[in-house]
PDB file of N, CA and C in Angstrom:
ATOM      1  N   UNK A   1      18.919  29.715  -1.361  1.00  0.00           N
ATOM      2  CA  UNK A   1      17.997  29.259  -2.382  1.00  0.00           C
ATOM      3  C   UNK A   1      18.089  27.744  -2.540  1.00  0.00           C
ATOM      4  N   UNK A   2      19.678  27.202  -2.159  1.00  0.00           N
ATOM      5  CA  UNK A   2      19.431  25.820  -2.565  1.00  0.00           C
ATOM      6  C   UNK A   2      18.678  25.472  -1.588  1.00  0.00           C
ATOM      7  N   UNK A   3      18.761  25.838  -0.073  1.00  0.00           N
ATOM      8  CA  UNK A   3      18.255  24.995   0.630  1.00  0.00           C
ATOM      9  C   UNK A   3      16.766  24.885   0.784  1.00  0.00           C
ATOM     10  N   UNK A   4      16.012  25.915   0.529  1.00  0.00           N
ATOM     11  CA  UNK A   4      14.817  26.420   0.171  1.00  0.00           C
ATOM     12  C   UNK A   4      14.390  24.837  -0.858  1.00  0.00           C
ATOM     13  N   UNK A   5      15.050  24.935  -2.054  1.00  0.00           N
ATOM     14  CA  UNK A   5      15.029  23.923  -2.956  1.00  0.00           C
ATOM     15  C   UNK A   5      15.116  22.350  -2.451  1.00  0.00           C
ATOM     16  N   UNK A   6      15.971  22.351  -1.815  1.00  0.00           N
ATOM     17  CA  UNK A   6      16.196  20.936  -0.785  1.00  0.00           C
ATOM     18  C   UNK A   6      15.443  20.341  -0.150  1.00  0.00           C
ATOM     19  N   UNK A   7      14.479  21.493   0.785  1.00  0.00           N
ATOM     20  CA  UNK A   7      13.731  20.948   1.385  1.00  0.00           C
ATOM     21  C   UNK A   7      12.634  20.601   0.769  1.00  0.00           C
ATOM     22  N   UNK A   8      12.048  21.630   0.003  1.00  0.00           N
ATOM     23  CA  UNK A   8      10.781  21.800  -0.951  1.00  0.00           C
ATOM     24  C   UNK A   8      10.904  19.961  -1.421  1.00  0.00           C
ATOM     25  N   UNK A   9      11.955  19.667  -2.066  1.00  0.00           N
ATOM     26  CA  UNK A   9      11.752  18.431  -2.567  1.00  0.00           C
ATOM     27  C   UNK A   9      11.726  17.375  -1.449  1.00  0.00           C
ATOM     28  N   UNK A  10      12.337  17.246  -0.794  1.00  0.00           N
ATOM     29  CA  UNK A  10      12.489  16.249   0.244  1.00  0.00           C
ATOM     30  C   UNK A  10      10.819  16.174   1.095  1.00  0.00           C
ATOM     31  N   UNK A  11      10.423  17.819   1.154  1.00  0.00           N
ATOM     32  CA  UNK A  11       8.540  17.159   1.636  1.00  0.00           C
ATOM     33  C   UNK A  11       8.083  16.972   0.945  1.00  0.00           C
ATOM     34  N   UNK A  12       8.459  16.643  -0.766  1.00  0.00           N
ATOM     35  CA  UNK A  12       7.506  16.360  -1.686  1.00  0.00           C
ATOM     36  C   UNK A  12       7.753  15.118  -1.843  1.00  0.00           C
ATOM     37  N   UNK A  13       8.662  14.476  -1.243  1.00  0.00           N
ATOM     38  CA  UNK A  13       9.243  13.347  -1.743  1.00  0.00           C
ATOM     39  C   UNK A  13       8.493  12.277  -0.376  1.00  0.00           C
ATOM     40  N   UNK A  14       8.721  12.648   0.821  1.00  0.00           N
ATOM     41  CA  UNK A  14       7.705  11.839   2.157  1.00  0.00           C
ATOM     42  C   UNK A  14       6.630  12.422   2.065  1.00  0.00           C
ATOM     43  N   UNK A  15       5.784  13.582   1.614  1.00  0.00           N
ATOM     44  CA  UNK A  15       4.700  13.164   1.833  1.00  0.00           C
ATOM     45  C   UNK A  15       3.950  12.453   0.388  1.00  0.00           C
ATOM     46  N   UNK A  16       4.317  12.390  -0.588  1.00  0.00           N
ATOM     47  CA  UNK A  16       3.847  11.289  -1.878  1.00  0.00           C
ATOM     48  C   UNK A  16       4.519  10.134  -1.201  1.00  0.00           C
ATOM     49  N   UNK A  17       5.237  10.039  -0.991  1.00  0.00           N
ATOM     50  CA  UNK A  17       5.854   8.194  -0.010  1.00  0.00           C
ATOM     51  C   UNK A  17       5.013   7.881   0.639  1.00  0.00           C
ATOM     52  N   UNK A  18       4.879   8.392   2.215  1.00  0.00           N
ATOM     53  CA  UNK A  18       4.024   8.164   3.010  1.00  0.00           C
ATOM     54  C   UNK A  18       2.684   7.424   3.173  1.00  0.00           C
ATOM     55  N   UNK A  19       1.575   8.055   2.236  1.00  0.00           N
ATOM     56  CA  UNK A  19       0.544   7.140   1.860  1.00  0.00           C
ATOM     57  C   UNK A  19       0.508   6.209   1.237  1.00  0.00           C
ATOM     58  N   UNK A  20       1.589   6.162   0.333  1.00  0.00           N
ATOM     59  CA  UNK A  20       1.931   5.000  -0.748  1.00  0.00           C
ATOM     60  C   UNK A  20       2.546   3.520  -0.118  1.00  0.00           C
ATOM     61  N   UNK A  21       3.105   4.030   1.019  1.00  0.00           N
ATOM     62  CA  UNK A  21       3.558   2.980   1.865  1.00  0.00           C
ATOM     63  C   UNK A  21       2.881   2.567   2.570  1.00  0.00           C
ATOM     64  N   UNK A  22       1.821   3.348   3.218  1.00  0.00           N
ATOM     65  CA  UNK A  22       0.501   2.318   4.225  1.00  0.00           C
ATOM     66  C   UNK A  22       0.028   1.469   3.613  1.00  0.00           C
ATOM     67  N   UNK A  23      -0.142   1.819   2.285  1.00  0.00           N
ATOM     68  CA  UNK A  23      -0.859   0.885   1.095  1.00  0.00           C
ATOM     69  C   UNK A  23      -0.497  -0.282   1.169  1.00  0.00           C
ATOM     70  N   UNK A  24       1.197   0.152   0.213  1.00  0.00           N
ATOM     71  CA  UNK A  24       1.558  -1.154  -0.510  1.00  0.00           C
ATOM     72  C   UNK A  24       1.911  -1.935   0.875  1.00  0.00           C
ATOM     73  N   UNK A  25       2.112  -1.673   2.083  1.00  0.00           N
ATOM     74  CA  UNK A  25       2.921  -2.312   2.827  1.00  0.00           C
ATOM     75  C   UNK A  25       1.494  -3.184   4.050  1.00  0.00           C
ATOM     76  N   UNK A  26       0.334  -2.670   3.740  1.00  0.00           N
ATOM     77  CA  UNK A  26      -1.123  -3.099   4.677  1.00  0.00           C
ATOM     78  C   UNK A  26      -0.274  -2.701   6.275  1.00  0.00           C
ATOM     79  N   UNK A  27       0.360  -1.455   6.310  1.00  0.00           N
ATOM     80  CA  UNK A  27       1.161  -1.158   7.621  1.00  0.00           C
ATOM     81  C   UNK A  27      -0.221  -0.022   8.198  1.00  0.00           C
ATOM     82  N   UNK A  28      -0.293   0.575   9.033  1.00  0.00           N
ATOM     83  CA  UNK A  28      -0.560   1.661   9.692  1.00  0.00           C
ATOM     84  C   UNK A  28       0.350   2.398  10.791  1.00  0.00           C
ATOM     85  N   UNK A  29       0.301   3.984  10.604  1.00  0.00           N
ATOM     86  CA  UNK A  29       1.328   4.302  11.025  1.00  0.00           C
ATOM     87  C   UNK A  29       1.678   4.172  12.652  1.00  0.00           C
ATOM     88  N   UNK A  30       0.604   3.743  13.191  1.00  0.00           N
ATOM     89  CA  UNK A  30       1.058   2.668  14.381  1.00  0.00           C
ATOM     90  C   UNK A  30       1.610   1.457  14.549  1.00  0.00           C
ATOM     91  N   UNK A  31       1.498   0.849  15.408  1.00  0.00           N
ATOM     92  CA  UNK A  31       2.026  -0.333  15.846  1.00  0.00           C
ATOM     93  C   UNK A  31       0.764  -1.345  15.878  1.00  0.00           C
ATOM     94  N   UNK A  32      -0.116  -0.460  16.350  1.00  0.00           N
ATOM     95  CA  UNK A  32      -1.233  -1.252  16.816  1.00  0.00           C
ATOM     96  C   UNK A  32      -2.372  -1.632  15.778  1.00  0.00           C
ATOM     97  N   UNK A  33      -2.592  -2.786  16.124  1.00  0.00           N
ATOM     98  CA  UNK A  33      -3.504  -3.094  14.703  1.00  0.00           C
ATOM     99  C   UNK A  33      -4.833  -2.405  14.305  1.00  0.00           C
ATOM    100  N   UNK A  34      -5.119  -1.796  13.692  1.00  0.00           N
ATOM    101  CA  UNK A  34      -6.348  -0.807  13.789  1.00  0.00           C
ATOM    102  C   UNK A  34      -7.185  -1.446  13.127  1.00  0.00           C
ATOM    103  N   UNK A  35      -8.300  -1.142  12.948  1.00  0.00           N
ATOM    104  CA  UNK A  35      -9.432  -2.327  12.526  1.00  0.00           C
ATOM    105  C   UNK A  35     -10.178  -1.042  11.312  1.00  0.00           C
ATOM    106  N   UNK A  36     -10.652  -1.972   9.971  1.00  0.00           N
ATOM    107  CA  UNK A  36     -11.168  -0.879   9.113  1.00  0.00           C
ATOM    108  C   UNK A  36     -12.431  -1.414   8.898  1.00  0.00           C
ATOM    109  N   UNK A  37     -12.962  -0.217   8.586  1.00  0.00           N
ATOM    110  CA  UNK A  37     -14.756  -0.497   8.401  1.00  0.00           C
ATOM    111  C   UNK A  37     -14.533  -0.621   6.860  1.00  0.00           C
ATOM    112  N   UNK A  38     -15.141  -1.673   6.247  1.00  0.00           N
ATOM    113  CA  UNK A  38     -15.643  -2.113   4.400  1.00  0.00           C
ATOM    114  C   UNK A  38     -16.746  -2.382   3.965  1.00  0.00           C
ATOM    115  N   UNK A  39     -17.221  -2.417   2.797  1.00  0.00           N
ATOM    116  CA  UNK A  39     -18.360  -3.184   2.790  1.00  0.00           C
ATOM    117  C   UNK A  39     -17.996  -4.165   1.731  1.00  0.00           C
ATOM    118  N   UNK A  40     -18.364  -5.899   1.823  1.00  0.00           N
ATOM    119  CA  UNK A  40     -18.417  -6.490   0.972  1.00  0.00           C
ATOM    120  C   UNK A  40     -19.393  -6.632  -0.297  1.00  0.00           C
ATOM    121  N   UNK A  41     -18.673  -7.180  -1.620  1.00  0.00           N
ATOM    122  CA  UNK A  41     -19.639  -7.171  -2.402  1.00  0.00           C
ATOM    123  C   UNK A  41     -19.283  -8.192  -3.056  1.00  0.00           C
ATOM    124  N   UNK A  42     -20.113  -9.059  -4.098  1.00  0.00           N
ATOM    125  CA  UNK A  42     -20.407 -10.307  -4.440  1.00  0.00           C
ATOM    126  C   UNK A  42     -20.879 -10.120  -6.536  1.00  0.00           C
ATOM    127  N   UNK A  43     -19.551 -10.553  -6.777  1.00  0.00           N
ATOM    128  CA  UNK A  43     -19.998 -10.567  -8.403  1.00  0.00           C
ATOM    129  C   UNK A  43     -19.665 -11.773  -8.766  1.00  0.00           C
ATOM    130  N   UNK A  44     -20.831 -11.705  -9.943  1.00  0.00           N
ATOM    131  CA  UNK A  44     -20.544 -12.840 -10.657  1.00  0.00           C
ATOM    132  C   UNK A  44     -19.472 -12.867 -12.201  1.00  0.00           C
ATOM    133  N   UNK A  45     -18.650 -11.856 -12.473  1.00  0.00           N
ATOM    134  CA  UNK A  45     -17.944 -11.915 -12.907  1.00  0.00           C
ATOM    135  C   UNK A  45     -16.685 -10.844 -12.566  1.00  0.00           C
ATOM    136  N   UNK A  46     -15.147 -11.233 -12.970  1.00  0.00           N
ATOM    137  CA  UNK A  46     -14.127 -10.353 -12.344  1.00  0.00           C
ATOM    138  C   UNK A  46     -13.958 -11.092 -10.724  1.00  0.00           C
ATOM    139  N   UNK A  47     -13.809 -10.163  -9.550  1.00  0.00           N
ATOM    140  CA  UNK A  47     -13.982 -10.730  -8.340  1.00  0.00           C
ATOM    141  C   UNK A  47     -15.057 -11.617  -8.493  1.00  0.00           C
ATOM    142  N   UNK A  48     -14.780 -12.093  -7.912  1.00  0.00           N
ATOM    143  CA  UNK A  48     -16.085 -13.245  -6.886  1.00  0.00           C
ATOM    144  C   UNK A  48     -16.408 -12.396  -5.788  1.00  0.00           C
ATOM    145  N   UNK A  49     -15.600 -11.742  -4.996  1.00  0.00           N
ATOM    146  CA  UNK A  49     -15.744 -11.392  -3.508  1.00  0.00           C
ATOM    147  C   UNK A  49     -14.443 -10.099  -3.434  1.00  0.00           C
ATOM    148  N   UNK A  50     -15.286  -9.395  -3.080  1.00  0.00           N
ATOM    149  CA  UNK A  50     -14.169  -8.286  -2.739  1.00  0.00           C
ATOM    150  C   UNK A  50     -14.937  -7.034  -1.748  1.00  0.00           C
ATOM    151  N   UNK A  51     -13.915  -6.407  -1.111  1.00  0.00           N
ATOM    152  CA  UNK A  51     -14.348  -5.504  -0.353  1.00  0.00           C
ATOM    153  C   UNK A  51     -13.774  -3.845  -0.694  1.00  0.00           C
ATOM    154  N   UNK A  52     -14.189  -2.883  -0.492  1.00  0.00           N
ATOM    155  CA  UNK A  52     -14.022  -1.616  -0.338  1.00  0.00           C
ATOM    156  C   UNK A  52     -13.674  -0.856   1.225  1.00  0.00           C
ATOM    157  N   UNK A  53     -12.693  -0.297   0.814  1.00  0.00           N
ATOM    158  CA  UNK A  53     -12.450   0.692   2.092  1.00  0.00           C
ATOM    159  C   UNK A  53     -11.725   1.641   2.103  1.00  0.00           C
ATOM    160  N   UNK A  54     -11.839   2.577   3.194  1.00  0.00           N
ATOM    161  CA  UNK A  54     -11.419   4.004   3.178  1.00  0.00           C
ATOM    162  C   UNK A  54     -10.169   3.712   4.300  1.00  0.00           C
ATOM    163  N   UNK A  55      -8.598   3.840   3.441  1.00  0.00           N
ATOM    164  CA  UNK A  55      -7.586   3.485   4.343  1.00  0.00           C
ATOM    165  C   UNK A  55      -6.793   5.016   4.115  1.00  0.00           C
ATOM    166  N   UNK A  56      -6.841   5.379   5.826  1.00  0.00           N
ATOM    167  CA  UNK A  56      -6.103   7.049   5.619  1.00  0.00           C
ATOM    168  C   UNK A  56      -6.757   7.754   4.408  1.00  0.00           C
ATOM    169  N   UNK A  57      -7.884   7.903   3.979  1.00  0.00           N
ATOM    170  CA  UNK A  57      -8.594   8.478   3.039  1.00  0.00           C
ATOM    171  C   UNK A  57      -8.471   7.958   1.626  1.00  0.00           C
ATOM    172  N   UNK A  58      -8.006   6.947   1.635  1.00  0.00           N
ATOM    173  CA  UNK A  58      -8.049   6.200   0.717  1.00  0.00           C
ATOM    174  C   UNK A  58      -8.809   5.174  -0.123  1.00  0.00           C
ATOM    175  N   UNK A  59     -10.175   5.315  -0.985  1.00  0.00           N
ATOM    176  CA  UNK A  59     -10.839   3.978  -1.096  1.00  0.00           C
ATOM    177  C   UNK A  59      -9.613   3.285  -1.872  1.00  0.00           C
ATOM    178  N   UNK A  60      -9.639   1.875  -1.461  1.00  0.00           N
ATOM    179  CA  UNK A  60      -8.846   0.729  -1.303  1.00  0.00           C
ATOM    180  C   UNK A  60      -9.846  -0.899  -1.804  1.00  0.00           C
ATOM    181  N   UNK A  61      -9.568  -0.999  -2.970  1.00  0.00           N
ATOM    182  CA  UNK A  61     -10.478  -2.518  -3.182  1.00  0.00           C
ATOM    183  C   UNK A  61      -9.962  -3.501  -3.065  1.00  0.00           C
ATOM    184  N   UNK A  62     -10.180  -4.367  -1.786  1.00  0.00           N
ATOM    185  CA  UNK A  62      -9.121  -5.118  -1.876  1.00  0.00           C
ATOM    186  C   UNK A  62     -10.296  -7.102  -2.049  1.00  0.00           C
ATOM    187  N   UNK A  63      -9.079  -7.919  -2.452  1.00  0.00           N
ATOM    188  CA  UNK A  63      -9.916  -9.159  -2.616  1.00  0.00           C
ATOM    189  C   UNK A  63      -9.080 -10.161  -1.759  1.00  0.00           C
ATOM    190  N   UNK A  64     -10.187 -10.514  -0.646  1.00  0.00           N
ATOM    191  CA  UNK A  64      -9.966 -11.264   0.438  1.00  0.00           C
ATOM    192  C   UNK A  64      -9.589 -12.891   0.603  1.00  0.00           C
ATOM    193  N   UNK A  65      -8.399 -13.587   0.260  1.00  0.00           N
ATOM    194  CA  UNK A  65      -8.183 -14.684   0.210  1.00  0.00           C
ATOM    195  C   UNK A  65      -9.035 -15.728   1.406  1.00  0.00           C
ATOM    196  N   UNK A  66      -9.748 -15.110   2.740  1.00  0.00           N
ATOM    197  CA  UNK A  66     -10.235 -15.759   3.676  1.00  0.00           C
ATOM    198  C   UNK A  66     -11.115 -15.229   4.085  1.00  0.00           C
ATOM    199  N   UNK A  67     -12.233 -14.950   3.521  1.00  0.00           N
ATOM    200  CA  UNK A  67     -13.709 -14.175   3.859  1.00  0.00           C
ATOM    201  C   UNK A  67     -14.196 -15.658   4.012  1.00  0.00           C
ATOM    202  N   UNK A  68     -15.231 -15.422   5.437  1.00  0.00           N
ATOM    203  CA  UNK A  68     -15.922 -16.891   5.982  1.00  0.00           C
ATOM    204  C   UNK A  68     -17.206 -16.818   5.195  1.00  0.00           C
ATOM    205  N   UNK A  69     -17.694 -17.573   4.562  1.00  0.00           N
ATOM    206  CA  UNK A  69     -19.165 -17.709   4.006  1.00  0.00           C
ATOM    207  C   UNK A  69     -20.129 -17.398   4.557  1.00  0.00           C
ATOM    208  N   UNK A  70     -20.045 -16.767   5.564  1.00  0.00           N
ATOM    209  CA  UNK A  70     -20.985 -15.753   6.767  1.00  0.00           C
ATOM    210  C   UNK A  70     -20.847 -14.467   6.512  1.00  0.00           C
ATOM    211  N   UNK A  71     -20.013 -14.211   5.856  1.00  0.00           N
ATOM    212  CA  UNK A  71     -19.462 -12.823   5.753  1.00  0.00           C
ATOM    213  C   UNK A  71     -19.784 -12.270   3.963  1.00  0.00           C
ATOM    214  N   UNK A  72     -19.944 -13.489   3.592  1.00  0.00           N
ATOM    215  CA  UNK A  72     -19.909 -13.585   1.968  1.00  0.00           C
ATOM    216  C   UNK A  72     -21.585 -12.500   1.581  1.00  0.00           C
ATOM    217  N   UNK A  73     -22.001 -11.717   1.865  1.00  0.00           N
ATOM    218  CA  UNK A  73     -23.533 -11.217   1.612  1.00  0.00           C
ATOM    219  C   UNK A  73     -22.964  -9.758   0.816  1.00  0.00           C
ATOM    220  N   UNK A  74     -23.416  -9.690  -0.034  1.00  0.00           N
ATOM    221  CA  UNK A  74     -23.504  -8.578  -1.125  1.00  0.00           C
ATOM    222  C   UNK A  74     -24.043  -7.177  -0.387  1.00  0.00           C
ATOM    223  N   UNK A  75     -23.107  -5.825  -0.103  1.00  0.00           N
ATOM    224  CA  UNK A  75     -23.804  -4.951   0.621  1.00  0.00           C
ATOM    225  C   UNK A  75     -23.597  -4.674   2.128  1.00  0.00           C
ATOM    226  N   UNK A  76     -23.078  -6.251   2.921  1.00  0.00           N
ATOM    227  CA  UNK A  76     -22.955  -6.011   3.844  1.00  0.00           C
ATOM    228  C   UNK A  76     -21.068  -5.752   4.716  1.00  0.00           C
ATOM    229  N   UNK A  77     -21.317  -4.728   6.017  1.00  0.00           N
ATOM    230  CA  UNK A  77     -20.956  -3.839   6.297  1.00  0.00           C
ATOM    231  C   UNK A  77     -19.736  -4.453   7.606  1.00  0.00           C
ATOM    232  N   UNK A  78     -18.828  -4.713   7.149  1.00  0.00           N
ATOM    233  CA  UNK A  78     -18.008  -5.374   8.170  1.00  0.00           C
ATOM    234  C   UNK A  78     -16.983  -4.544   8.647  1.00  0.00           C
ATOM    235  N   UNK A  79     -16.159  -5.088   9.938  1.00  0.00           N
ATOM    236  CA  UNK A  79     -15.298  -4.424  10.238  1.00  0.00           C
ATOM    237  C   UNK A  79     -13.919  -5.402  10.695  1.00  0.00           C
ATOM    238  N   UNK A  80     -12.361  -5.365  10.064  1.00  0.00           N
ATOM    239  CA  UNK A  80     -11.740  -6.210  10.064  1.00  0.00           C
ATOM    240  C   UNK A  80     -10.478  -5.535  10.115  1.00  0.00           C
ATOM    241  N   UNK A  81      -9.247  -6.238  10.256  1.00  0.00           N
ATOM    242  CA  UNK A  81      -7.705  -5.654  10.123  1.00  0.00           C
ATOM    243  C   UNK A  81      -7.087  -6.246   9.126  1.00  0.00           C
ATOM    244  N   UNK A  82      -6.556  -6.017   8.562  1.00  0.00           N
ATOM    245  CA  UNK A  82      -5.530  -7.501   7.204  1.00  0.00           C
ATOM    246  C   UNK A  82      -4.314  -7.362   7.359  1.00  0.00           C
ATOM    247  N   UNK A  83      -3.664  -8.065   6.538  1.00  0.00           N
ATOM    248  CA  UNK A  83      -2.440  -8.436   5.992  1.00  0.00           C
ATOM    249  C   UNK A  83      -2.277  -8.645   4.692  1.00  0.00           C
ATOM    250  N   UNK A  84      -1.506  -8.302   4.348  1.00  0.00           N
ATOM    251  CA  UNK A  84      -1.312  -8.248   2.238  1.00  0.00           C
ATOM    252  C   UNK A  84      -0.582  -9.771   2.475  1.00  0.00           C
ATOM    253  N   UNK A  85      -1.787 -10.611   1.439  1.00  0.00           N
ATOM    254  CA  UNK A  85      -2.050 -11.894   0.837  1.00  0.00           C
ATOM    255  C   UNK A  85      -0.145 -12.112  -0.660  1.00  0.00           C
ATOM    256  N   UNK A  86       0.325 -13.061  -0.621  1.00  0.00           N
ATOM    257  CA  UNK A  86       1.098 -13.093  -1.434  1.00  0.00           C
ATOM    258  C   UNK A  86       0.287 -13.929  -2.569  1.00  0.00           C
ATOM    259  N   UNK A  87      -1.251 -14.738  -2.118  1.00  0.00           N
ATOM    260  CA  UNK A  87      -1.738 -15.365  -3.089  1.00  0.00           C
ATOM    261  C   UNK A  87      -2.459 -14.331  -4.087  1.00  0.00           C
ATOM    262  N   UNK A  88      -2.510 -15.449  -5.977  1.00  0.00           N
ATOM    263  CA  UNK A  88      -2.576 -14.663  -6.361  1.00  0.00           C
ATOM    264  C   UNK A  88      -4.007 -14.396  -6.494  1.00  0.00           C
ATOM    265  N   UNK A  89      -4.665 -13.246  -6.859  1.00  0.00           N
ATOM    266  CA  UNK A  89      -6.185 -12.451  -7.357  1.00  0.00           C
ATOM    267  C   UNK A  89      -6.469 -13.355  -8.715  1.00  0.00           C
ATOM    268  N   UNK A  90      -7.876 -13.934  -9.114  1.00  0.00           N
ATOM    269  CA  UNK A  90      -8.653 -14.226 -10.026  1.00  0.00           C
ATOM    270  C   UNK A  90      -8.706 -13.652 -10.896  1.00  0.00           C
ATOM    271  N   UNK A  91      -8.454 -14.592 -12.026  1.00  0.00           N
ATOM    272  CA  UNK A  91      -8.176 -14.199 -13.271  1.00  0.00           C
ATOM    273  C   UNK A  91      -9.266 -12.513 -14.003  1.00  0.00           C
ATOM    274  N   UNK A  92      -9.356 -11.238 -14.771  1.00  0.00           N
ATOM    275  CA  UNK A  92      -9.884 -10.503 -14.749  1.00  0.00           C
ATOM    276  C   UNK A  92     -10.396  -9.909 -13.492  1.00  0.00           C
ATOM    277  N   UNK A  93     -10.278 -10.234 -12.325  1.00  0.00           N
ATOM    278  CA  UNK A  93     -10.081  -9.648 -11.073  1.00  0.00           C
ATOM    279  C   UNK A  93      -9.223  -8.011 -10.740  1.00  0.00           C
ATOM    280  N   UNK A  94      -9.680  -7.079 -11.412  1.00  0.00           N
ATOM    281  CA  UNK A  94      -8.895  -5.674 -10.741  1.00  0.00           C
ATOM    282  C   UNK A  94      -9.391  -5.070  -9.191  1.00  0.00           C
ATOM    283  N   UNK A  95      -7.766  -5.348  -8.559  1.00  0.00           N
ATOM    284  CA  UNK A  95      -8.180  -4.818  -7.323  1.00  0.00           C
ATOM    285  C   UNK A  95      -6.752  -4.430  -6.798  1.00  0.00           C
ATOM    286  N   UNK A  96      -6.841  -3.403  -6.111  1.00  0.00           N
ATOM    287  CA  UNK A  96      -5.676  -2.775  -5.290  1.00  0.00           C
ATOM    288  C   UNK A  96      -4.677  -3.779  -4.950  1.00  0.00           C
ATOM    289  N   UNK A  97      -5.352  -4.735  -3.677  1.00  0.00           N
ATOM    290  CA  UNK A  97      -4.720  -5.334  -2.655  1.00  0.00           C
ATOM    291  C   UNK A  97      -5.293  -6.607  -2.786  1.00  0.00           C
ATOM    292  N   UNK A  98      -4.551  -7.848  -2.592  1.00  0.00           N
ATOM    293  CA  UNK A  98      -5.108  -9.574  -2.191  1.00  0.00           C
ATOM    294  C   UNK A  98      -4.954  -9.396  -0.752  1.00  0.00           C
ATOM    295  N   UNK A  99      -5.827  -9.605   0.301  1.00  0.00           N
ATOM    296  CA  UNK A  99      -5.056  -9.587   1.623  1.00  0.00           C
ATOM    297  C   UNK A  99      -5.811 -10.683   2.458  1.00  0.00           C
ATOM    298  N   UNK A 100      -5.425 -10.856   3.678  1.00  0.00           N
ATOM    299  CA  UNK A 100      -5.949 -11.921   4.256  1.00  0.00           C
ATOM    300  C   UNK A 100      -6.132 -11.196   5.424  1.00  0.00           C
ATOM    301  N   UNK A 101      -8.117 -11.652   5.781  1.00  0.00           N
ATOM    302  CA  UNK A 101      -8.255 -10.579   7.392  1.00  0.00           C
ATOM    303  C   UNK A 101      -8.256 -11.194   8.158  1.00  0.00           C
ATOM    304  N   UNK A 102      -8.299 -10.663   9.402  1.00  0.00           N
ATOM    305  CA  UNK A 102      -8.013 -11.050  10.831  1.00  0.00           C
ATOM    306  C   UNK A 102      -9.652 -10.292  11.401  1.00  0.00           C
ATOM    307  N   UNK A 103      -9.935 -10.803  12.957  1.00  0.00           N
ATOM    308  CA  UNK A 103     -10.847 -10.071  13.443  1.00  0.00           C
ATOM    309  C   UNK A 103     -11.883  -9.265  12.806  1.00  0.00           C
ATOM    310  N   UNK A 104     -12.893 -10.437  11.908  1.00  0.00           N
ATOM    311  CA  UNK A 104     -13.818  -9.843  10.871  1.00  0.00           C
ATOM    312  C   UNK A 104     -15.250 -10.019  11.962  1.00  0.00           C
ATOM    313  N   UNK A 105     -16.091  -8.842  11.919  1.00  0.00           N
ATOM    314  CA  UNK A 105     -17.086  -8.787  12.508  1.00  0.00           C
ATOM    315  C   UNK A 105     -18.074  -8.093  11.590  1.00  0.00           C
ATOM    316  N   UNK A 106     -19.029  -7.947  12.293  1.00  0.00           N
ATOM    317  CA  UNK A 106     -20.013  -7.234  11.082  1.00  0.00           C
ATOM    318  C   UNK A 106     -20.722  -6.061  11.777  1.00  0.00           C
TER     319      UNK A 106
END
């Protein structure tokens, strides 16, 4: 029975970890950099600029310290990889993640 008990907790314990760590960590459970589809959006109050995305089934709002002013269009549909930004998010700004992308296309 204990061990029954042991385990029960221990998969309850990696699989609530698991997703929580792709998150906080902008890791994927590869090596390889995987590229995510978002769409940007454009407010005039809170963000200035922020994007949405589905990470491991996750929507994820994150606000982009280096979006190119080409990329800046309300609606539109990009595809990019990041890195979690240590700079900080704009004041009344709620968002998941600050991150900085790499390989942004549209």
């Amino acid at each position: 029975m204990k061990t029954v008990i042991l385990f029960s907790v221990l998969f309850f314990s990696i699989s609530c970890s698991t997703q929580k760590e792709i998150i906080e960590n902008g890791t994927f459970e590869s090596e390889a950099v995987q590229i995510v589809k978002g769409t940007v959006y454009i407010s005039k109050e809170g963000c200035p600029v922020f994007i949405t995305a589905k990470i491991d089934g996750v929507l994820v709002k994150m606000y982009p310290v280096n979006l190119e002013e080409q990329f800046k269009i309300d609606g539109l549909k990009i595809k990019f990889s990041f890195n979690l930004s240590r700079a900080m998010q704009p004041e009344n700004c709620e968002v998941d993640k600050v991150v900085s992308l790499e390989n942004v296309t549209k």
